[in-house]
Protein backbone atom coordinates (compact mmCIF):
# COMPACT_ATOMS: atom_id res chain seq x y z
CA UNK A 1 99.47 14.02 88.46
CA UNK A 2 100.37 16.20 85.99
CA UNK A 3 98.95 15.56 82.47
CA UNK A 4 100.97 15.65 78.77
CA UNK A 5 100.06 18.01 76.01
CA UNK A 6 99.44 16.35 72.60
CA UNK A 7 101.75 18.64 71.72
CA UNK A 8 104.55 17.08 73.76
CA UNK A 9 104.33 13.69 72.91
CA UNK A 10 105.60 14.41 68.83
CA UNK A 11 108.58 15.70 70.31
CA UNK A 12 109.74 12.31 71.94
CA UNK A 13 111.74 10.20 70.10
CA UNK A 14 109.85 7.00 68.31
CA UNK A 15 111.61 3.98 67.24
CA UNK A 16 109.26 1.19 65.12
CA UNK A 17 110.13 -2.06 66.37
CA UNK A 18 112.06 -4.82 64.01
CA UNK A 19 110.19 -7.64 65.80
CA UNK A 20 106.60 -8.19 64.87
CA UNK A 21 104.64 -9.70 67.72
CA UNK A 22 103.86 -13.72 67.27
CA UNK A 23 102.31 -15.79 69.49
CA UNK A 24 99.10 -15.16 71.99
CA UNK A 25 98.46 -12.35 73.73
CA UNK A 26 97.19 -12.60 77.46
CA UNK A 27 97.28 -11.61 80.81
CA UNK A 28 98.95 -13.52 83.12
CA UNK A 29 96.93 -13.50 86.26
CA UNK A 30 96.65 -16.57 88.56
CA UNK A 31 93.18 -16.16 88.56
CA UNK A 32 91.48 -17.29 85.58
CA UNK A 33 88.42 -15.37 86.03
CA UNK A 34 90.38 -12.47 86.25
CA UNK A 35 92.42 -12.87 82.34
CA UNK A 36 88.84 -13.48 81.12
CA UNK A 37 87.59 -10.73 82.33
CA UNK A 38 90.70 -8.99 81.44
CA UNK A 39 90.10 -10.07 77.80
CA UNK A 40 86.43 -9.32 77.40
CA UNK A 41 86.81 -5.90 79.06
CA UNK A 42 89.59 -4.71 76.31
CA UNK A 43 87.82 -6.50 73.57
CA UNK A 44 84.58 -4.83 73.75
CA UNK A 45 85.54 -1.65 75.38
CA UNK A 46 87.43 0.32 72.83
CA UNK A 47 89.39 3.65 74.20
CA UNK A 48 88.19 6.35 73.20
CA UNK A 49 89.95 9.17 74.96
CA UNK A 50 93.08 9.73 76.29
CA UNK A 51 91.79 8.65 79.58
CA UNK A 52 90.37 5.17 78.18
CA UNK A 53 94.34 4.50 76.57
CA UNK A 54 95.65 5.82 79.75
CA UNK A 55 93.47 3.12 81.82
CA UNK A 56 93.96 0.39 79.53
CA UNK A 57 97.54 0.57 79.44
CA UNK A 58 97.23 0.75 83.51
CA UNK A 59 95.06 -2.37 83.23
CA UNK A 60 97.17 -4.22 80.94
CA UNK A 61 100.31 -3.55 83.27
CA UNK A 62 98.58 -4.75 86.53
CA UNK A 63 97.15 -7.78 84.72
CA UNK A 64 100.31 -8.79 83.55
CA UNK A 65 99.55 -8.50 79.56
CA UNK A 66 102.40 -10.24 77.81
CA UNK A 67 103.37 -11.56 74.07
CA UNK A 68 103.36 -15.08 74.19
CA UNK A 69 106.12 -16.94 72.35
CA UNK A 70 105.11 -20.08 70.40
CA UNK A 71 107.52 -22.38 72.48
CA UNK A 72 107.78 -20.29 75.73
CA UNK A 73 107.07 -21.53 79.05
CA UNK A 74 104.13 -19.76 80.72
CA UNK A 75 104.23 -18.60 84.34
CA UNK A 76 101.54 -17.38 85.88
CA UNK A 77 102.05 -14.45 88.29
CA UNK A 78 100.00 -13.67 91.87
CA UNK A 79 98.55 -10.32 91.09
CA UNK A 80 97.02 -7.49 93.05
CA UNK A 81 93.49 -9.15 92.90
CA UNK A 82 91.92 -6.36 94.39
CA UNK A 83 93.24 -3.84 92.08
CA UNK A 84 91.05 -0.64 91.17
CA UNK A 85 91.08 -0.81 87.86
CA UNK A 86 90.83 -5.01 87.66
CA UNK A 87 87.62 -3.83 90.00
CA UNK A 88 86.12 -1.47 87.20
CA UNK A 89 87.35 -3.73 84.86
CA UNK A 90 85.05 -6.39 86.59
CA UNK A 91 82.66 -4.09 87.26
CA UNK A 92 82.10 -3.22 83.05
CA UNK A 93 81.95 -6.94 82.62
CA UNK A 94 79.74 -8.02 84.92
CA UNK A 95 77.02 -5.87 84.00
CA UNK A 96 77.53 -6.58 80.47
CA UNK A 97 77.46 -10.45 81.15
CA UNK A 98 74.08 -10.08 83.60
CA UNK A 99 72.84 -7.98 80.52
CA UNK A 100 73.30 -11.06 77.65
CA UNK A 101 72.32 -13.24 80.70
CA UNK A 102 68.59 -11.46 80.82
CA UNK A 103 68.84 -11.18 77.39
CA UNK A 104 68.93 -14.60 76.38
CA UNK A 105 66.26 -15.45 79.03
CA UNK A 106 63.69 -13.02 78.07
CA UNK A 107 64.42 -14.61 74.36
CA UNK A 108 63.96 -17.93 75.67
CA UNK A 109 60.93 -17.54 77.78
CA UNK A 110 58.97 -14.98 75.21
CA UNK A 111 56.34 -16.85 72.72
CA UNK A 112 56.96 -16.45 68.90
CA UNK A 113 56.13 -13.84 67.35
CA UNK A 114 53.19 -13.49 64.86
CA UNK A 115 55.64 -12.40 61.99
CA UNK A 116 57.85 -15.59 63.28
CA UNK A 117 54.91 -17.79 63.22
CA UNK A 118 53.95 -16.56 59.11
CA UNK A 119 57.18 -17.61 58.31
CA UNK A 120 57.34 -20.97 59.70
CA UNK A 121 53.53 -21.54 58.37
CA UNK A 122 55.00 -19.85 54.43
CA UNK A 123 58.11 -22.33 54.77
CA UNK A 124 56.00 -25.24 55.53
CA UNK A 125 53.31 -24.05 52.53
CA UNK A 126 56.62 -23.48 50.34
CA UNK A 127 58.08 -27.23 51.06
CA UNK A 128 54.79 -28.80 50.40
CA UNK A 129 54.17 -26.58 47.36
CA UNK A 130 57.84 -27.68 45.81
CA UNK A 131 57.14 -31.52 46.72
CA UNK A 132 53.68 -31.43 44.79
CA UNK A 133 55.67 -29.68 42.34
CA UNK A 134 58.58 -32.61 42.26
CA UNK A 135 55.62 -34.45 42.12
CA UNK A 136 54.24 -33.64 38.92
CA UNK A 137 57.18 -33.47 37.10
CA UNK A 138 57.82 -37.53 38.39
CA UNK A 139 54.25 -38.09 37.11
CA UNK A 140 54.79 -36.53 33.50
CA UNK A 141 58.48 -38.32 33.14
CA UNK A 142 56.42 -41.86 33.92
CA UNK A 143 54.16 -41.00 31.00
């Protein structure tokens, strides 16, 4: 495949667009595990290189990525499931999901912390502090 210059691409002719996009933007995959994935892959997986825009653009095409008019009918297209790139787009997700997955149940399972456990103690010592506080200041207004 042979590869564009930087260069090359300011001598092509650019038109801006009249129409602003409006609506949702989505892929429109049969599969719905497959436009989530779709989704969470772009979203947190910015492009960095050439390469990256290259792939996402690839990804985007074979996902069926469309503007979604307010009012238009949505039909959902049969797509080539077993894609490469909706693979290594699955691939990137799947590792970051089992990654927040473990991450949650380490969180979960691990006892607080001794700094966590001053805090709760100060808050409780602060509340009763402010209601002895209240306290007095009822006393003195009933004298």
């Amino acid at each position: 495949m042979k590869q564009c210059p930087p260069e090359d691409l300011s001598l092509l002719p650019w038109t801006k667009s009249e129409e602003l996009p409006s609506g949702e933007v989505t892929s429109l995959l049969d599969a719905k595990v497959l436009r989530q994935l779709v989704r969470v892959y772009l979203t947190s997986n910015p492009p960095k290189t050439a390469q990256d825009f290259n792939f996402q653009a690839e990804l985007k095409a074979v996902s069926h990525w469309r503007w979604l008019k307010d009012d238009a009918k949505v039909e959902l297209v049969p797509g080539p499931h077993r894609d490469q790139r909706l693979k290594e787009a699955a691939d990137f997700v799947l590792k970051k999901w089992k990654k927040e997955l473990i991450e949650r149940e380490t969180k979960v399972q691990q006892p607080a912390s001794k700094k966590e456990k001053l805090d709760t103690d100060h808050e409780d010592e602060s509340r009763s502090g402010d209601d002895i506080i209240s306290g007095i200041y009822r006393i003195k207004n009933l004298s």
